[in-house]
PDB file of N, CA and C in Angstrom:
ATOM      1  N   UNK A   1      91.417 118.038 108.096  1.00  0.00           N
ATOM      2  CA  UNK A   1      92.848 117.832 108.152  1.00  0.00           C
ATOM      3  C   UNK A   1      93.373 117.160 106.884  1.00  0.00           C
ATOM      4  N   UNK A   2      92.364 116.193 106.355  1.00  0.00           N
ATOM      5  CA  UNK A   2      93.331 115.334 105.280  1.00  0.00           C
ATOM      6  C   UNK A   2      92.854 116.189 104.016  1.00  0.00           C
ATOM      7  N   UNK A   3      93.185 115.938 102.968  1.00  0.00           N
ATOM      8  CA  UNK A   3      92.711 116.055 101.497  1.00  0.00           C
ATOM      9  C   UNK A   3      92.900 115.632 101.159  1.00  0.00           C
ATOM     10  N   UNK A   4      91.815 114.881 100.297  1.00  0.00           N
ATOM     11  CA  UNK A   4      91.339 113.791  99.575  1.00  0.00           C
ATOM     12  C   UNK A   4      92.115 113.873  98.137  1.00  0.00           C
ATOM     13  N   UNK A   5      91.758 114.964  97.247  1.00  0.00           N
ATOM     14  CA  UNK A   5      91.815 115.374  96.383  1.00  0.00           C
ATOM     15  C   UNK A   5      93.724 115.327  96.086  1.00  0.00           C
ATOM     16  N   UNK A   6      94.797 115.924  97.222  1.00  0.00           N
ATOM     17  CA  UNK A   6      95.743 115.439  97.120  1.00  0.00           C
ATOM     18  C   UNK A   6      96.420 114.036  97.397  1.00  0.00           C
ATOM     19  N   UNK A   7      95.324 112.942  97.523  1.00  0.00           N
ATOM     20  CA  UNK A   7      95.482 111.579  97.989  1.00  0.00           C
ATOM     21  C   UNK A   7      95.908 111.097  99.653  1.00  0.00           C
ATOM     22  N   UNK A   8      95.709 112.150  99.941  1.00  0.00           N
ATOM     23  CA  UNK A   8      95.748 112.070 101.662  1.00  0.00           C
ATOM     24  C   UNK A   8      94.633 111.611 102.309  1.00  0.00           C
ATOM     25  N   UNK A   9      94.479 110.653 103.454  1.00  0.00           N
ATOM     26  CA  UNK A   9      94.037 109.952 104.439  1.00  0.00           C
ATOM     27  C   UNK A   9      93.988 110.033 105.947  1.00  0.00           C
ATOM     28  N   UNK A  10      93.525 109.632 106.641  1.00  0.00           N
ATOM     29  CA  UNK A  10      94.125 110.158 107.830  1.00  0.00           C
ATOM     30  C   UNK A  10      93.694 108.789 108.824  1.00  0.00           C
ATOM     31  N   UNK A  11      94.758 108.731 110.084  1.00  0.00           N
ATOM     32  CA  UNK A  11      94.740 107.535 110.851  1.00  0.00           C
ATOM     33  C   UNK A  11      94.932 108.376 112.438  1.00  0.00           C
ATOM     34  N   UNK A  12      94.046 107.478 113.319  1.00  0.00           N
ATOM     35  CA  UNK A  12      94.079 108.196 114.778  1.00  0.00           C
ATOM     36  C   UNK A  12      95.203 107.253 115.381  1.00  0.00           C
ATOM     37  N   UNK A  13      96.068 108.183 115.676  1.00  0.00           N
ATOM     38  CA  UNK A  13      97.395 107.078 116.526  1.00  0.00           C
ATOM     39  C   UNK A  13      97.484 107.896 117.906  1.00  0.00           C
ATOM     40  N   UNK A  14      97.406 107.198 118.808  1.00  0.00           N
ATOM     41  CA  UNK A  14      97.249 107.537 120.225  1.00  0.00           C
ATOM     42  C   UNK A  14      96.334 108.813 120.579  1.00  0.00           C
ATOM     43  N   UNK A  15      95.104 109.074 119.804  1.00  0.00           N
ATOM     44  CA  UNK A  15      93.848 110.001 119.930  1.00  0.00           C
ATOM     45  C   UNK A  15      94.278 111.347 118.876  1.00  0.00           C
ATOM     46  N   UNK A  16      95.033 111.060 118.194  1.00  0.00           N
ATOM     47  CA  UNK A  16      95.566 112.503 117.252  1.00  0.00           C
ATOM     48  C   UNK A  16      95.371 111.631 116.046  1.00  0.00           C
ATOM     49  N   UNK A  17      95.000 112.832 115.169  1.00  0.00           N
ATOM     50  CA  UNK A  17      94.829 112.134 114.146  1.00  0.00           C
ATOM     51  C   UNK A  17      96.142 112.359 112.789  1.00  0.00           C
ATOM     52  N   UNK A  18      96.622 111.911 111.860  1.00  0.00           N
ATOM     53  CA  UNK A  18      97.732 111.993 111.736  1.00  0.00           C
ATOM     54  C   UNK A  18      97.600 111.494 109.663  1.00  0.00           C
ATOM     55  N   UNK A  19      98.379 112.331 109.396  1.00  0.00           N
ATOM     56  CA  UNK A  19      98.272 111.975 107.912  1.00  0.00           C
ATOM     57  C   UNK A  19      98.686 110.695 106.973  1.00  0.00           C
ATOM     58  N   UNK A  20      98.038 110.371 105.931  1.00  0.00           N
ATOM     59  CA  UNK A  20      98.597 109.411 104.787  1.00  0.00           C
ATOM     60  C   UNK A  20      98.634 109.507 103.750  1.00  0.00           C
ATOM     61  N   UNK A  21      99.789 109.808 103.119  1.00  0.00           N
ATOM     62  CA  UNK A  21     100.120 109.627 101.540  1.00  0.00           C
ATOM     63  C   UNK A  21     100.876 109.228 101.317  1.00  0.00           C
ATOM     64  N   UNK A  22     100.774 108.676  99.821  1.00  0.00           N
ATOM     65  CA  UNK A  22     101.101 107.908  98.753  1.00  0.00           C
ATOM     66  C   UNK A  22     101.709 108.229  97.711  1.00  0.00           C
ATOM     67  N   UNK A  23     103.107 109.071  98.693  1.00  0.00           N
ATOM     68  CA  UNK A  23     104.040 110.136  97.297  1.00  0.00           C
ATOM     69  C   UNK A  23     105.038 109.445  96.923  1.00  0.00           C
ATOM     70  N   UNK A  24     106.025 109.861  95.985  1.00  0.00           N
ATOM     71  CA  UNK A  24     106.579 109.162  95.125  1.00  0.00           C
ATOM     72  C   UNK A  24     107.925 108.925  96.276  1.00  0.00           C
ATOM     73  N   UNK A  25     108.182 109.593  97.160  1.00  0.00           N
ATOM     74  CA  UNK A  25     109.109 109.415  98.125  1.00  0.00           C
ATOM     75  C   UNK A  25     108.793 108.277  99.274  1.00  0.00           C
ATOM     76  N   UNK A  26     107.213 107.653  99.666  1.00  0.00           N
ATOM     77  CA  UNK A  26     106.445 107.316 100.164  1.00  0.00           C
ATOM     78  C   UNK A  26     106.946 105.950  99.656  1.00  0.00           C
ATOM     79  N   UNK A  27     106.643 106.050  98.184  1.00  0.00           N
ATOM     80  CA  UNK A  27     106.887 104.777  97.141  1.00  0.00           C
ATOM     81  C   UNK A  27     108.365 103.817  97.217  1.00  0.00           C
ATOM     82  N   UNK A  28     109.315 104.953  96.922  1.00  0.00           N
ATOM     83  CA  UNK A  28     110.373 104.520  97.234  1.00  0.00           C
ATOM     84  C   UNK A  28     111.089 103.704  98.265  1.00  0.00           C
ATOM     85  N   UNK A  29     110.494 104.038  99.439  1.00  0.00           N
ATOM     86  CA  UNK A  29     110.735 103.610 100.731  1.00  0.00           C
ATOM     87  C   UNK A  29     110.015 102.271 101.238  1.00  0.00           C
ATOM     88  N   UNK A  30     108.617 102.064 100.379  1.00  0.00           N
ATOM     89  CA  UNK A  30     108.214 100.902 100.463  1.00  0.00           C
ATOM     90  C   UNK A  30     108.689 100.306  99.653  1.00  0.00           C
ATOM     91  N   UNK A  31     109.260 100.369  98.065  1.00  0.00           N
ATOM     92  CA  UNK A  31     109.948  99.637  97.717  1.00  0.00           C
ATOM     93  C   UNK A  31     111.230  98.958  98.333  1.00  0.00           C
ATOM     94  N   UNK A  32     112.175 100.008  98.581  1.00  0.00           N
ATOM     95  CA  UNK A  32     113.275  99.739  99.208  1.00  0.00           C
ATOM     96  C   UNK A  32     113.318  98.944 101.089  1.00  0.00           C
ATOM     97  N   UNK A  33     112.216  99.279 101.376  1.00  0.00           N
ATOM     98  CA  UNK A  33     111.810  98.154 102.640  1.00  0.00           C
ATOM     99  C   UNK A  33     111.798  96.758 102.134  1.00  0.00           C
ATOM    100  N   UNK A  34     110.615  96.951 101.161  1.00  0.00           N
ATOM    101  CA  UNK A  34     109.901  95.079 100.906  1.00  0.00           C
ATOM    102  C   UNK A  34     111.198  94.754 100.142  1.00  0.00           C
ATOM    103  N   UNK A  35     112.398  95.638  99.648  1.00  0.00           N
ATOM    104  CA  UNK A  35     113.038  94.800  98.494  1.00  0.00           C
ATOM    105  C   UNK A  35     112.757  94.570  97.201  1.00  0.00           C
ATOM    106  N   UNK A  36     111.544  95.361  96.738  1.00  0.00           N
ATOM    107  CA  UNK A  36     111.595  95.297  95.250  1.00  0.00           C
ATOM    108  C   UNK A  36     111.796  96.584  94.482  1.00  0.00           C
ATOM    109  N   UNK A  37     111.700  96.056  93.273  1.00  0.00           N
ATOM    110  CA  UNK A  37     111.466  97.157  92.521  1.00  0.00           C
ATOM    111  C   UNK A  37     111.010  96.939  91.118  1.00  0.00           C
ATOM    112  N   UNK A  38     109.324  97.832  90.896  1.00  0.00           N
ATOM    113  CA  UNK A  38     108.621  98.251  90.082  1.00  0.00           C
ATOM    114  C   UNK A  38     107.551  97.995  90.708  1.00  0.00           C
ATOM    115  N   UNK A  39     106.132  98.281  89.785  1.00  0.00           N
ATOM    116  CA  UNK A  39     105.308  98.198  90.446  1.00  0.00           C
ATOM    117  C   UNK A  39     104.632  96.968  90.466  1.00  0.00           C
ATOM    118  N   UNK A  40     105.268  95.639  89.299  1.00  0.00           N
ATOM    119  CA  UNK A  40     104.625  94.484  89.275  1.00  0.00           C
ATOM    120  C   UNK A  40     105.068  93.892  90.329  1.00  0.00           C
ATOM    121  N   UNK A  41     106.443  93.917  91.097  1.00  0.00           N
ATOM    122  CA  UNK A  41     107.159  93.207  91.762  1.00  0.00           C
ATOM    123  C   UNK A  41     106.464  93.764  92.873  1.00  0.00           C
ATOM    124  N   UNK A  42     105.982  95.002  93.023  1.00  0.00           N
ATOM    125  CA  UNK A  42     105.423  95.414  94.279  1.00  0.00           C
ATOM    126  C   UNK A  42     104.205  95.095  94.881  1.00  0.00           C
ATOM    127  N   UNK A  43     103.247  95.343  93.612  1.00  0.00           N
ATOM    128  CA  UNK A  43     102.220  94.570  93.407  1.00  0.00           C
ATOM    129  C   UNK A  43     102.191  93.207  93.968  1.00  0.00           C
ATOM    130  N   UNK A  44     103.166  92.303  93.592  1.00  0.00           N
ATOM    131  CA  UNK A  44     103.120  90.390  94.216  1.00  0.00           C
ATOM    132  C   UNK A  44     103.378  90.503  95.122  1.00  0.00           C
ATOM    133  N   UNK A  45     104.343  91.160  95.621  1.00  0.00           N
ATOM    134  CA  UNK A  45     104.863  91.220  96.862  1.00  0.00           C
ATOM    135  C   UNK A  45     103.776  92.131  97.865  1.00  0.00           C
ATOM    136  N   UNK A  46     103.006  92.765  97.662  1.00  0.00           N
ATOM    137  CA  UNK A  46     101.765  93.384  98.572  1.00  0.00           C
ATOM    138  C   UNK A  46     100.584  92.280  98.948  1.00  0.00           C
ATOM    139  N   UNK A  47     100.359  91.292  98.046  1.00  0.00           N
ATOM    140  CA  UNK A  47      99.969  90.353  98.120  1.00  0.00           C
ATOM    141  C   UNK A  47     100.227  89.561  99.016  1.00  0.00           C
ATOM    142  N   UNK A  48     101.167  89.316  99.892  1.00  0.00           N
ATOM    143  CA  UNK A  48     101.636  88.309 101.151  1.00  0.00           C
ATOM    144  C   UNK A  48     102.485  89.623 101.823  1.00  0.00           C
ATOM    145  N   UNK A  49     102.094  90.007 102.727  1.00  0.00           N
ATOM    146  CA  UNK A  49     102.535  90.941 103.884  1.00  0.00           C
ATOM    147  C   UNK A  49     102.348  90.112 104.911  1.00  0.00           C
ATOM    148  N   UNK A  50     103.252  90.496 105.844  1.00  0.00           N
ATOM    149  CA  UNK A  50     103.789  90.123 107.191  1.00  0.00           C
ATOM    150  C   UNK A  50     103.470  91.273 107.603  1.00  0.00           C
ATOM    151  N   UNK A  51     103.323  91.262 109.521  1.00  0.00           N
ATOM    152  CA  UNK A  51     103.012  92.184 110.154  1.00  0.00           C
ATOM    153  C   UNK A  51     104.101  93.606 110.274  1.00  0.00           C
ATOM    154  N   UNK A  52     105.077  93.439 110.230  1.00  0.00           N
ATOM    155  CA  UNK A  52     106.392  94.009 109.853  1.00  0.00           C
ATOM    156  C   UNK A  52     106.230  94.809 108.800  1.00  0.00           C
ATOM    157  N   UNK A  53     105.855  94.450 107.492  1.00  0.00           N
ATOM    158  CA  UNK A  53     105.538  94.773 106.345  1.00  0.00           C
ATOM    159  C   UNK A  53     104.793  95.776 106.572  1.00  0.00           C
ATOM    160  N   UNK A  54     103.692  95.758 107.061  1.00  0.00           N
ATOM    161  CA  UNK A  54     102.272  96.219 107.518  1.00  0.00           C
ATOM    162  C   UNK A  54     102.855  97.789 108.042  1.00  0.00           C
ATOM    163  N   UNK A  55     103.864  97.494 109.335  1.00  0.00           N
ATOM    164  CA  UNK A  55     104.399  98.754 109.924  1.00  0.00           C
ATOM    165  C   UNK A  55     105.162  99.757 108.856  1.00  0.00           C
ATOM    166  N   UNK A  56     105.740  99.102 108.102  1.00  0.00           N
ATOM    167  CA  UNK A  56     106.842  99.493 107.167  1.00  0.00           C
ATOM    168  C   UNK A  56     105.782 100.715 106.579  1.00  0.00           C
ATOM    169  N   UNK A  57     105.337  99.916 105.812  1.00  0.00           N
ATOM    170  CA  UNK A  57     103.892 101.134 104.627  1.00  0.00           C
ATOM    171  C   UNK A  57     103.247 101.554 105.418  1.00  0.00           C
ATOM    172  N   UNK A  58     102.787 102.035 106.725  1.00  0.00           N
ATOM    173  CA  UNK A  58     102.337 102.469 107.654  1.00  0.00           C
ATOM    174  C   UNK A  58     103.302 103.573 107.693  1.00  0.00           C
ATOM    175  N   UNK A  59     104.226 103.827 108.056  1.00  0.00           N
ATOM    176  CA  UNK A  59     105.600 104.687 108.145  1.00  0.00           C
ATOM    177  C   UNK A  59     106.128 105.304 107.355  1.00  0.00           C
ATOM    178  N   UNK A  60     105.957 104.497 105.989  1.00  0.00           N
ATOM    179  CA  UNK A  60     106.456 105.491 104.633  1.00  0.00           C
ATOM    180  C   UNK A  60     104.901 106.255 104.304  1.00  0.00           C
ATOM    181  N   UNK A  61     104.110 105.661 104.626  1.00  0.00           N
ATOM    182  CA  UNK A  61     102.813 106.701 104.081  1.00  0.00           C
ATOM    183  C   UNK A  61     102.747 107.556 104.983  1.00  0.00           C
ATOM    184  N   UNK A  62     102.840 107.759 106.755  1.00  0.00           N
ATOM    185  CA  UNK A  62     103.127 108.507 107.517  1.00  0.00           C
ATOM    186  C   UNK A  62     103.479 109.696 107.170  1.00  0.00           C
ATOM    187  N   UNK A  63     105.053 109.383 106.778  1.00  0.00           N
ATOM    188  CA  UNK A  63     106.129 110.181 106.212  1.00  0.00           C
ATOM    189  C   UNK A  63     105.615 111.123 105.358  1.00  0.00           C
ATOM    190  N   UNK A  64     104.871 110.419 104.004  1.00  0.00           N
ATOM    191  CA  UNK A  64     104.191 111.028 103.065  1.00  0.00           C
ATOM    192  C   UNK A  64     103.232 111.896 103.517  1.00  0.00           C
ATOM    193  N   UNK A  65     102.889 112.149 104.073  1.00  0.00           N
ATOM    194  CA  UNK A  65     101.538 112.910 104.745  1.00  0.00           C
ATOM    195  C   UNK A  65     101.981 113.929 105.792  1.00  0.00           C
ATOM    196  N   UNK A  66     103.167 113.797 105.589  1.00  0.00           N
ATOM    197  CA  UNK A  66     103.681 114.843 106.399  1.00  0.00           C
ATOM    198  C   UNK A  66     104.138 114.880 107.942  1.00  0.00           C
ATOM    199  N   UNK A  67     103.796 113.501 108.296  1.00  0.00           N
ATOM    200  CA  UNK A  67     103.602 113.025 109.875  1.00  0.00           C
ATOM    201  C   UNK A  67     104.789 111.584 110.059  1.00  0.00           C
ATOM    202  N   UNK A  68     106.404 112.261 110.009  1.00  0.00           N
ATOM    203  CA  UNK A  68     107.069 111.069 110.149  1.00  0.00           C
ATOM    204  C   UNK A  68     107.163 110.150 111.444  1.00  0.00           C
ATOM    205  N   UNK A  69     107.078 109.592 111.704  1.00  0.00           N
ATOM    206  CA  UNK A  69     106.894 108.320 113.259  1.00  0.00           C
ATOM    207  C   UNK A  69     107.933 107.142 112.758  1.00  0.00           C
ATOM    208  N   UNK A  70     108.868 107.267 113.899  1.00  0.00           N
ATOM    209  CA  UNK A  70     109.335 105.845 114.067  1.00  0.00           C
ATOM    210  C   UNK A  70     108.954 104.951 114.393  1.00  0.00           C
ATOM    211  N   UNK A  71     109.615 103.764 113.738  1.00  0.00           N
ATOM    212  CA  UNK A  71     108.890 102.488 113.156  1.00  0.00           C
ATOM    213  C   UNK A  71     108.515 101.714 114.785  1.00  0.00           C
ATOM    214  N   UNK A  72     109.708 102.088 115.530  1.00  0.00           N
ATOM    215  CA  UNK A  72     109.553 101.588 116.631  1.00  0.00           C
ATOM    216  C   UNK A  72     107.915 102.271 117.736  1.00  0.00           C
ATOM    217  N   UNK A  73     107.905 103.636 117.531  1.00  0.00           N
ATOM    218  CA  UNK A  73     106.853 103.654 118.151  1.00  0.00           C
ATOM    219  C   UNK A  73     105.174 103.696 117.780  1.00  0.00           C
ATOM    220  N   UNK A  74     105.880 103.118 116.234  1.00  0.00           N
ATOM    221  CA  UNK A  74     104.299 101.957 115.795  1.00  0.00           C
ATOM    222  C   UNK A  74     104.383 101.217 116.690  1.00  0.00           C
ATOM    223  N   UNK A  75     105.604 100.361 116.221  1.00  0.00           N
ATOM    224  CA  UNK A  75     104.855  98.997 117.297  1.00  0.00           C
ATOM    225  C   UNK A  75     104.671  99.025 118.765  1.00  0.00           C
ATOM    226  N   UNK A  76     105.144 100.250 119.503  1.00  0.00           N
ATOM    227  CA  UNK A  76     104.897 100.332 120.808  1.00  0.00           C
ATOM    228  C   UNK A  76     102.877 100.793 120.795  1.00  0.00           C
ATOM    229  N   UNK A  77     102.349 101.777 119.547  1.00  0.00           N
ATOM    230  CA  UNK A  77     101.103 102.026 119.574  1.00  0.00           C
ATOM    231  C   UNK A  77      99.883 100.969 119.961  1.00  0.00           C
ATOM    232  N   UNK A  78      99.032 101.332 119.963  1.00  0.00           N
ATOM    233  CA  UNK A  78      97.568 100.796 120.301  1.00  0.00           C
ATOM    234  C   UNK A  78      97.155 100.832 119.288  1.00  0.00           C
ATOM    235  N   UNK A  79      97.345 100.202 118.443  1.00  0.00           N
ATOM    236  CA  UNK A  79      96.994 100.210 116.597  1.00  0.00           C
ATOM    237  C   UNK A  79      95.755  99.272 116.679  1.00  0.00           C
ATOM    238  N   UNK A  80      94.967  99.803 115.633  1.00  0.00           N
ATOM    239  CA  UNK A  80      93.602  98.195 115.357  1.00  0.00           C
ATOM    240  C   UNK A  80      94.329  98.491 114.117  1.00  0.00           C
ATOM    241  N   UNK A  81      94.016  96.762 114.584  1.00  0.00           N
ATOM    242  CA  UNK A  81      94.571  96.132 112.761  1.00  0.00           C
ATOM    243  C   UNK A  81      93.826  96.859 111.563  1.00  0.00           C
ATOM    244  N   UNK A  82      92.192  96.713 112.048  1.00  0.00           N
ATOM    245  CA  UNK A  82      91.608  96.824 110.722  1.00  0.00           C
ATOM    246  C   UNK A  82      91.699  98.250 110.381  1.00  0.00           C
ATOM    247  N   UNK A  83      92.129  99.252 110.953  1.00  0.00           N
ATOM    248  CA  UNK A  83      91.787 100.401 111.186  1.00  0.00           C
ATOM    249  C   UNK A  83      93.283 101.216 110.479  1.00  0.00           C
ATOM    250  N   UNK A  84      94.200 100.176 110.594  1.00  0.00           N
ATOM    251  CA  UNK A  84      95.116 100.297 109.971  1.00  0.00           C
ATOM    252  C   UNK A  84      95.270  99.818 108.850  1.00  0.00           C
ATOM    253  N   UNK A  85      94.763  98.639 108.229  1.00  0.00           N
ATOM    254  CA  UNK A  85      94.687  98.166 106.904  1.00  0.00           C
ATOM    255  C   UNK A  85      93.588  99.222 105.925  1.00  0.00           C
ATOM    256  N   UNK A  86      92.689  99.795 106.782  1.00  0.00           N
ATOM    257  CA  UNK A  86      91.673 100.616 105.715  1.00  0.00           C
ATOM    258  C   UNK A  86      92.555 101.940 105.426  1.00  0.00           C
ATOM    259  N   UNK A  87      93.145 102.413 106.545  1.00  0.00           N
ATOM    260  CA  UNK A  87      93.781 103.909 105.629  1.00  0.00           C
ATOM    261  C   UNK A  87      94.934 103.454 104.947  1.00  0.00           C
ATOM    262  N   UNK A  88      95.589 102.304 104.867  1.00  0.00           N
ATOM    263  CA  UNK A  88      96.371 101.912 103.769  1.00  0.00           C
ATOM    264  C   UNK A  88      95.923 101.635 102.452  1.00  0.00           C
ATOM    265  N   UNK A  89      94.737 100.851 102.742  1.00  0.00           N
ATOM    266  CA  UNK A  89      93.925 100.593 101.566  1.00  0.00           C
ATOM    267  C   UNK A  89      93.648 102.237 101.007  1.00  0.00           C
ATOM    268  N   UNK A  90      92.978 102.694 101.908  1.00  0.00           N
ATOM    269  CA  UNK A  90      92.683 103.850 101.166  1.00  0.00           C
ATOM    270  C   UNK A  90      93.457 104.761 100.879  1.00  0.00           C
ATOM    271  N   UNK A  91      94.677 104.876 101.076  1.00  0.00           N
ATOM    272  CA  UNK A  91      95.978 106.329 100.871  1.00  0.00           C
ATOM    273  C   UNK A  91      96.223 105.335  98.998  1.00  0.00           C
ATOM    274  N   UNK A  92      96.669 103.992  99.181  1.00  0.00           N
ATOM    275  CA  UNK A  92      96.543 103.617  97.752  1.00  0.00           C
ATOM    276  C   UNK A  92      95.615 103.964  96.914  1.00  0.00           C
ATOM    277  N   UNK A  93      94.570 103.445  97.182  1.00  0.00           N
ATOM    278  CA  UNK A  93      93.264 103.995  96.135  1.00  0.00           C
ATOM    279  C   UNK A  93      93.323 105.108  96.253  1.00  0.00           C
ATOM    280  N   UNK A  94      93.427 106.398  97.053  1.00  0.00           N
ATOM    281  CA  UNK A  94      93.527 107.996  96.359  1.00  0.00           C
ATOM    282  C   UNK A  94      94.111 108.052  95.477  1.00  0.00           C
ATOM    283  N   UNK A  95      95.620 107.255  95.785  1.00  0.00           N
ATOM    284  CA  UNK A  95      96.699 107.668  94.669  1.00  0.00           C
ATOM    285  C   UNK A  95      96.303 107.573  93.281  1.00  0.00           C
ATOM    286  N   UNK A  96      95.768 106.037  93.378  1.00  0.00           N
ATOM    287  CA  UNK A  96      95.262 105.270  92.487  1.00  0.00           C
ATOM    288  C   UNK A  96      94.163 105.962  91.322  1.00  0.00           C
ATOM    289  N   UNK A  97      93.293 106.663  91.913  1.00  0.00           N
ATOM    290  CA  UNK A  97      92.396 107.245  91.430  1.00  0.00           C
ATOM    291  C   UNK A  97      93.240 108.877  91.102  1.00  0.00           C
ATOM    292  N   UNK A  98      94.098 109.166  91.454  1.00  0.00           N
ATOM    293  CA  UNK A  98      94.741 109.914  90.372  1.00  0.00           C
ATOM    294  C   UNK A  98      95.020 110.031  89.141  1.00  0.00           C
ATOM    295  N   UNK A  99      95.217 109.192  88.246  1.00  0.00           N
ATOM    296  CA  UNK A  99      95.643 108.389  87.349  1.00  0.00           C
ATOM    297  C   UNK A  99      94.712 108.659  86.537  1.00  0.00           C
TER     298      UNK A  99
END
Protein backbone atom coordinates (compact mmCIF):
# COMPACT_ATOMS: atom_id res chain seq x y z
CA UNK A 1 0.00 0.00 0.00
CA UNK A 2 2.61 2.64 0.98
CA UNK A 3 5.70 3.69 -1.15
CA UNK A 4 8.58 4.30 0.29
CA UNK A 5 10.35 5.66 -2.53
CA UNK A 6 7.51 8.44 -2.85
CA UNK A 7 8.01 9.18 1.01
CA UNK A 8 4.88 7.46 2.06
CA UNK A 9 4.28 5.50 5.36
CA UNK A 10 1.55 3.88 6.57
CA UNK A 11 -0.45 3.85 10.09
CA UNK A 12 -3.29 1.21 11.22
CA UNK A 13 -6.25 3.44 12.47
CA UNK A 14 -9.15 1.39 13.62
CA UNK A 15 -7.62 -2.07 11.78
CA UNK A 16 -7.20 -0.29 8.17
CA UNK A 17 -4.27 0.73 7.32
CA UNK A 18 -4.04 4.27 6.02
CA UNK A 19 -1.38 6.54 4.37
CA UNK A 20 1.53 9.20 5.33
CA UNK A 21 3.11 11.90 3.56
CA UNK A 22 5.16 14.62 3.80
CA UNK A 23 4.00 16.90 0.77
CA UNK A 24 4.48 20.33 0.37
CA UNK A 25 0.64 20.84 1.02
CA UNK A 26 1.15 18.46 4.14
CA UNK A 27 3.90 21.15 5.10
CA UNK A 28 1.90 24.01 4.86
CA UNK A 29 -0.78 22.95 7.08
CA UNK A 30 1.59 22.00 9.77
CA UNK A 31 3.06 25.15 9.51
CA UNK A 32 -0.04 27.08 9.55
CA UNK A 33 -1.43 24.82 12.62
CA UNK A 34 1.82 25.19 14.94
CA UNK A 35 1.96 28.97 13.73
CA UNK A 36 5.17 29.18 12.14
CA UNK A 37 6.86 29.73 9.36
CA UNK A 38 10.10 28.22 7.78
CA UNK A 39 11.74 25.40 8.46
CA UNK A 40 14.02 26.71 11.41
CA UNK A 41 10.97 28.01 13.22
CA UNK A 42 9.44 24.64 12.54
CA UNK A 43 12.18 22.77 13.40
CA UNK A 44 12.14 24.58 17.36
CA UNK A 45 8.87 24.43 17.46
CA UNK A 46 8.76 20.35 16.67
CA UNK A 47 10.94 20.19 19.47
CA UNK A 48 8.18 20.80 22.32
CA UNK A 49 4.85 19.29 20.96
CA UNK A 50 1.78 19.01 22.89
CA UNK A 51 -0.61 16.24 22.38
CA UNK A 52 -2.80 18.47 20.12
CA UNK A 53 0.20 19.19 18.11
CA UNK A 54 0.79 15.49 17.77
CA UNK A 55 -2.97 15.16 16.18
CA UNK A 56 -2.43 18.18 14.02
CA UNK A 57 0.80 16.45 11.92
CA UNK A 58 -1.01 13.28 12.20
CA UNK A 59 -3.85 14.89 9.94
CA UNK A 60 -1.84 16.98 7.64
CA UNK A 61 0.37 13.88 6.85
CA UNK A 62 -2.95 11.86 6.61
CA UNK A 63 -4.11 14.31 4.13
CA UNK A 64 -0.79 13.95 2.34
CA UNK A 65 -1.06 10.35 1.74
CA UNK A 66 -4.08 10.61 0.38
CA UNK A 67 -6.25 9.52 3.46
CA UNK A 68 -7.93 12.87 4.83
CA UNK A 69 -9.51 12.21 8.61
CA UNK A 70 -10.89 14.66 10.82
CA UNK A 71 -9.04 15.92 13.52
CA UNK A 72 -11.87 15.11 15.67
CA UNK A 73 -12.04 11.48 14.84
CA UNK A 74 -8.30 11.15 15.76
CA UNK A 75 -9.00 11.92 18.96
CA UNK A 76 -12.09 9.81 19.21
CA UNK A 77 -9.41 6.74 17.73
CA UNK A 78 -7.61 3.98 19.65
CA UNK A 79 -4.26 5.50 18.73
CA UNK A 80 -0.81 4.07 20.51
CA UNK A 81 1.18 6.82 21.15
CA UNK A 82 4.28 5.16 20.11
CA UNK A 83 2.88 3.83 17.07
CA UNK A 84 1.93 7.12 16.17
CA UNK A 85 5.11 8.99 16.87
CA UNK A 86 7.12 6.27 14.62
CA UNK A 87 5.10 6.85 11.32
CA UNK A 88 5.58 10.53 11.96
CA UNK A 89 9.04 10.08 12.59
CA UNK A 90 9.20 8.12 9.68
CA UNK A 91 6.88 10.04 6.85
CA UNK A 92 9.69 12.94 7.91
CA UNK A 93 12.72 10.94 7.37
CA UNK A 94 11.34 9.64 3.83
CA UNK A 95 10.91 13.12 2.97
CA UNK A 96 14.06 13.85 4.42
CA UNK A 97 16.01 11.35 2.63
CA UNK A 98 14.77 12.80 -0.55
CA UNK A 99 16.99 15.51 -0.57
Amino acid sequence: MENSVRGETSLMIAGVPHRLCLTLGALAQIETGLGVAGDVSLSSRLNRLKANDVLLLLQALLAGGGNPVAIEDLRDSSLHPTEVANAIASAFSLADSDT
